[in-house]
Structures are given as structure tokens and as C-alpha cells.
Protein backbone atom coordinates (compact mmCIF):
# COMPACT_ATOMS: atom_id res chain seq x y z
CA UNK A 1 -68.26 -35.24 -78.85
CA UNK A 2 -71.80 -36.39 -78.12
CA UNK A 3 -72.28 -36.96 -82.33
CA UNK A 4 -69.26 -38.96 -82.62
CA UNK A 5 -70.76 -40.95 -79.28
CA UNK A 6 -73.66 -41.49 -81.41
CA UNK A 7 -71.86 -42.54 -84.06
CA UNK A 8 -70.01 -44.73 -82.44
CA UNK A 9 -72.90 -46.55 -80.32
CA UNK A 10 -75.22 -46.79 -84.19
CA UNK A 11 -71.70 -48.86 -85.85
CA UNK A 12 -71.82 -51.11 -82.21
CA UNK A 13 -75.54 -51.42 -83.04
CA UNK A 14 -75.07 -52.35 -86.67
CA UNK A 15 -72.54 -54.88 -85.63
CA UNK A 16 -74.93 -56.45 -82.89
CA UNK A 17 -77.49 -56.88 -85.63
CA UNK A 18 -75.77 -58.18 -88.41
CA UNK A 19 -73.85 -61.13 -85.71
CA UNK A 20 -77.71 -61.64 -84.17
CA UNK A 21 -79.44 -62.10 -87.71
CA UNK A 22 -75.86 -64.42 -88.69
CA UNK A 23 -77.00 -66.57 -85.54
CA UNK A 24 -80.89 -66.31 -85.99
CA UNK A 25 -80.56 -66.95 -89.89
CA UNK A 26 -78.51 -70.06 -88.73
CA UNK A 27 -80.21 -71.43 -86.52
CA UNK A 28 -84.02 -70.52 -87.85
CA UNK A 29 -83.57 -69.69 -91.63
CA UNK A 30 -83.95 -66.27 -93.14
CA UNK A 31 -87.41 -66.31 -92.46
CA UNK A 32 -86.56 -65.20 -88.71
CA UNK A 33 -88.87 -62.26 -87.86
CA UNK A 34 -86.82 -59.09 -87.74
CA UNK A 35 -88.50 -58.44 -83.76
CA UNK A 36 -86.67 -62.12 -82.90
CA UNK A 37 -83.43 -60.57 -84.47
CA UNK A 38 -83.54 -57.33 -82.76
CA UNK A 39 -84.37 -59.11 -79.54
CA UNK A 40 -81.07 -61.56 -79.97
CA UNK A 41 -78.80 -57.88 -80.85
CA UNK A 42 -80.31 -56.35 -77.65
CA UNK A 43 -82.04 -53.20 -79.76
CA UNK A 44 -85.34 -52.33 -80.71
CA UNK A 45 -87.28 -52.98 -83.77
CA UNK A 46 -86.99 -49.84 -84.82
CA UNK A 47 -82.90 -49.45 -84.66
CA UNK A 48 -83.21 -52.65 -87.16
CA UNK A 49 -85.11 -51.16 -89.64
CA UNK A 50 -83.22 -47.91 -89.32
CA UNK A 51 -80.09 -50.09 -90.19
CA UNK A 52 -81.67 -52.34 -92.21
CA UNK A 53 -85.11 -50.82 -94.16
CA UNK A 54 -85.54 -54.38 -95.82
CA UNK A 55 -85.18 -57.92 -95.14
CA UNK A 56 -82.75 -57.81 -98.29
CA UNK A 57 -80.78 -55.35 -97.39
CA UNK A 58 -80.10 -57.44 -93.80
CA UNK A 59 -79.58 -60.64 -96.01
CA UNK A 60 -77.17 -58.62 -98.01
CA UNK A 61 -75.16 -57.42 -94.75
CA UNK A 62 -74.93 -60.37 -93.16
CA UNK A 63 -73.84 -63.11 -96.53
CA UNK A 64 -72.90 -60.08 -99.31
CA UNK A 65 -69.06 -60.73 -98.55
CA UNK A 66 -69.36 -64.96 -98.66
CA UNK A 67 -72.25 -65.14 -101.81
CA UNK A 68 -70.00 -62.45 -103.53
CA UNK A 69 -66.67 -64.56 -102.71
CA UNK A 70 -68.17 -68.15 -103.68
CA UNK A 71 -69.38 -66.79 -107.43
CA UNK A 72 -66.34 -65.29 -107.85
CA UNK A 73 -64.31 -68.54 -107.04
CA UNK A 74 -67.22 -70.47 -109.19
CA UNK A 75 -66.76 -68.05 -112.23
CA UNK A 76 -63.09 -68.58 -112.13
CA UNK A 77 -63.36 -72.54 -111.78
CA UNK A 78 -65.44 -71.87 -114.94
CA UNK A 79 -62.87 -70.14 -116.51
CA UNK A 80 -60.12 -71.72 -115.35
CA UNK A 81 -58.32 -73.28 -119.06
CA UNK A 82 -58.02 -76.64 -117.83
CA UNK A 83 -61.73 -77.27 -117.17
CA UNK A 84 -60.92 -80.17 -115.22
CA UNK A 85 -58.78 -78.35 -112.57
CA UNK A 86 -61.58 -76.09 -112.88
CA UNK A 87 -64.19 -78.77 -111.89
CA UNK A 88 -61.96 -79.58 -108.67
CA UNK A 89 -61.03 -75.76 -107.84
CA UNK A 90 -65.44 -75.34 -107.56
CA UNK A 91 -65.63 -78.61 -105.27
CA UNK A 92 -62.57 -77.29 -102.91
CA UNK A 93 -64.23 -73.70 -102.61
CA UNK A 94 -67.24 -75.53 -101.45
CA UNK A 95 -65.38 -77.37 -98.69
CA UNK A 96 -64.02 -73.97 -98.13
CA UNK A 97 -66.95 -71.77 -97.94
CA UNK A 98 -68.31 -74.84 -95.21
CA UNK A 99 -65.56 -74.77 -93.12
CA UNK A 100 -65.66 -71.04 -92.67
CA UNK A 101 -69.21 -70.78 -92.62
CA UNK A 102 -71.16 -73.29 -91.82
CA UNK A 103 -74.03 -73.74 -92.64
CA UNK A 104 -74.57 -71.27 -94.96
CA UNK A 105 -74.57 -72.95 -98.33
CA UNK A 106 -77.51 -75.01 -96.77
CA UNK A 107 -79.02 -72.53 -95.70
CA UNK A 108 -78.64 -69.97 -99.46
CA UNK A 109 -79.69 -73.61 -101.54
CA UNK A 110 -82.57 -74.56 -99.11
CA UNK A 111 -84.14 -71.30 -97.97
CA UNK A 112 -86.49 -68.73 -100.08
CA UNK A 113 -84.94 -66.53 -102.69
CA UNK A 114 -86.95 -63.87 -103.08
CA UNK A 115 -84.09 -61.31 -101.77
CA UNK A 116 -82.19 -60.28 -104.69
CA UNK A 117 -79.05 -61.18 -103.63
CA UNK A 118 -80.23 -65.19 -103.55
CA UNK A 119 -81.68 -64.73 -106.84
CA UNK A 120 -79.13 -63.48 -108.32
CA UNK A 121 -76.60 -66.07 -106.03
CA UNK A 122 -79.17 -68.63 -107.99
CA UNK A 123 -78.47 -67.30 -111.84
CA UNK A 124 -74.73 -67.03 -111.11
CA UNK A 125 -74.39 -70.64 -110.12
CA UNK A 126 -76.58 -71.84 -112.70
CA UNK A 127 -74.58 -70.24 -115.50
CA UNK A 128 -71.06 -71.06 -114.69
CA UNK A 129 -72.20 -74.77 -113.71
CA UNK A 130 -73.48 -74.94 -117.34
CA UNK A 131 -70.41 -73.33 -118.64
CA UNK A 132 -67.89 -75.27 -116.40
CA UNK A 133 -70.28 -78.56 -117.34
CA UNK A 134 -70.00 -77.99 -121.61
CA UNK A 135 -65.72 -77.27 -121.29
CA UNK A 136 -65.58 -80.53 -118.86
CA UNK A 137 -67.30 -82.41 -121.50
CA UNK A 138 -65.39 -80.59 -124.64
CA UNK A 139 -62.16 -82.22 -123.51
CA UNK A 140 -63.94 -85.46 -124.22
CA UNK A 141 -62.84 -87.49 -121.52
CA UNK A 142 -66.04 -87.69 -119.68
CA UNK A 143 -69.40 -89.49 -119.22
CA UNK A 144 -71.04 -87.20 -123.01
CA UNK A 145 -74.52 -86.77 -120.78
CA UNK A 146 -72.29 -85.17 -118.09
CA UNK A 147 -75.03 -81.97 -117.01
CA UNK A 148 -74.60 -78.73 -115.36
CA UNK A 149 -76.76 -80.48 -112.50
CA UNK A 150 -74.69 -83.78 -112.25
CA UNK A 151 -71.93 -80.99 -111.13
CA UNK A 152 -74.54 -79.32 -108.54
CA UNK A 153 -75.08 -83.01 -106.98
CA UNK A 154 -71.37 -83.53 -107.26
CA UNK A 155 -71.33 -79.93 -105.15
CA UNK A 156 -73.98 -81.25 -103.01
CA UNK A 157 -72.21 -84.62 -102.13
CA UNK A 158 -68.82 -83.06 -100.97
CA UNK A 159 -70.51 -80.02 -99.24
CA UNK A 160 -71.96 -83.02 -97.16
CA UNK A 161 -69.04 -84.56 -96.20
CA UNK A 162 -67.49 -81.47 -95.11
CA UNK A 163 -70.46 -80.84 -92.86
CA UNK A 164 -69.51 -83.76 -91.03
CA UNK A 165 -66.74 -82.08 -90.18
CA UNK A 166 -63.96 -84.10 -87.89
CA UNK A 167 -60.14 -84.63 -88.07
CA UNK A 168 -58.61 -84.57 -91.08
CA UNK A 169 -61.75 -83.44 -92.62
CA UNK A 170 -60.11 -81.61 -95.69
CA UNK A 171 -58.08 -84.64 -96.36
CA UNK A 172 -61.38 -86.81 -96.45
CA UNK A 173 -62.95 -84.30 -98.91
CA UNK A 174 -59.88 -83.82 -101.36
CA UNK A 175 -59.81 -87.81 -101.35
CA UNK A 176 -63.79 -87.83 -102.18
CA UNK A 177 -63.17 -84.70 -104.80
CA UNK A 178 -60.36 -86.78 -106.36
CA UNK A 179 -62.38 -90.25 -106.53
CA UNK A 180 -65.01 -88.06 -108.10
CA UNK A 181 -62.87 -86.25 -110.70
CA UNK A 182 -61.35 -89.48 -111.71
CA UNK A 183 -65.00 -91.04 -112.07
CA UNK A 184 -66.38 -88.46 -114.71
CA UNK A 185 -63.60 -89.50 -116.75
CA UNK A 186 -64.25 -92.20 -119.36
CA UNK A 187 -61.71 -95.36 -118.78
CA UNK A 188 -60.47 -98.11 -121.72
């Protein structure tokens, strides 16, 4: 009985330190010391680290589920076979991925990479941009100097409308998605 108590109280802890580094990583960045994030869980430095050996493997814990749920929607967009439902399927998952956590694509685009799971967040994106950005521009409707970064700032712009946040906030970033879609496209 006293094991399973153990057990029990060591998955409450794990819990308390993955929600405290969420709300530290937030509000500070990931460069939060590990003692300010096992002050904010109410355990000791040493229950982190027993949890959590590296500062990658807390990054992991706390954003593996979201990073690992935004490439996949991204390497579908990229895939998608009308490229152009494909470019608007990557700027809704954006508005999505804001609304449920927000914050978080700031902070994975703004803060340091070094953990592997932001580096490899970083080569993911990169890659299906370019590939959603070349079968865009093979259907020969848009702008021909249409880049792989033109779609990151497009990514950029809508991610910062639905930061504002509001009422009717998706309906002001489909509207904005739309008016973008239909202003890659080349017109007579």
C-alpha cells in the first residue's frame, strides 16, 4: 500500500511540474530556471530533475503532444492534393493551435531551440512550407516568386489576429485566411 502511495503522490508530482513549467514557460520563456519551476509546482529541485533529468526532456513533456499535433496537421496541408485547400487547412490549424494554446507558437518561433524537440519542430516546418509553397505555385495560379517564407509571414499574420482574440474571432480569421488565399492568386 505504501508503494502504490508513492506512486501515486510521484504521478501528482509529475503533473504539478509539467502545469508549473506550462505557466512559467508562458509567462517567462523556456529559459525559466528549473528552481523557479519547482518553486511554482510546490516540490523541490531535486523531484524535477528526478522527473525531468534535462531541460529537453521537460520541454518535451510539457509541448510534445501540441509540436507533434501542429506538424502533423502541417505535413498533411502539404499533402493535401489540392494544394490550395492545403494552404488554408495550415493557416486554420494555426488559428487552432492559438486558441487552444496560447501563446505557444510565439513562444516555439521566438524562444531558443537548442532542445531537440524545437529543432526538429524548426526542420519540419521548414520542409513542408517549401513543399506546400512549390505545389501552390505548380497549379499556376499564383504570384511565380510565391516562397516557402511568404507562407511563414502569411502564418505569422493570421496567428496575430487570432491572438487578439475577441468575439467572433474565428470568423475574423477565416475572413483574413480567405482574403489572403484569394490574393496569392493571379487575377485577369
Amino acid at each position: 500500500m505504501a508503494e502504490s502511495m508513492n506512486r501515486a503522490d510521484a504521478r501528482r508530482n509529475r503533473v504539478r511540474i509539467v502545469d508549473a513549467a506550462r505557466a512559467a514557460f508562458s509567462d517567462h520563456g523556456l529559459e525559466v530556471s528549473a528552481a523557479a519551476v519547482a518553486r511554482h509546482a510546490g516540490v523541490g529541485t531535486a523531484t524535477l530533475y528526478r522527473h525531468f533529468p534535462t531541460r529537453s526532456d521537460l520541454i518535451d513533456a510539457v509541448f510534445g503532444h501540441e509540436i507533434e499535433h501542429c506538424l502533423a496537421i502541417l505535413a498533411d496541408a502539404a499533402r493535401t492534393s489540392d494544394p490550395w485547400r492545403g494552404l488554408g487547412k495550415a493557416l486554420d490549424a494555426v488559428v487552432e493551435l492559438e486558441l487552444a494554446a496560447p501563446g505557444l507558437a510565439s513562444l516555439i518561433t521566438t524562444s531558443n531551440r537548442s532542445a531537440p524537440l524545437l529543432e526538429g519542430f524548426d526542420r519540419h516546418v521548414r520542409q513542408d512550407l517549401e513543399r506546400l509553397a512549390a505545389r501552390v505555385r505548380d497549379t499556376r495560379e499564383p504570384r511565380p516568386d510565391l516562397t516557402s517564407g511568404d507562407i511563414g509571414l502569411l502564418l505569422t499574420g493570421v496567428r496575430a489576429i487570432a491572438v487578439g482574440g475577441g468575439p467572433h474571432i474565428r470568423a475574423r480569421c477565416r475572413r483574413y485566411i480567405t482574403l489572403i488565399t484569394e490574393g496569392l492568386r493571379r487575377h485577369p
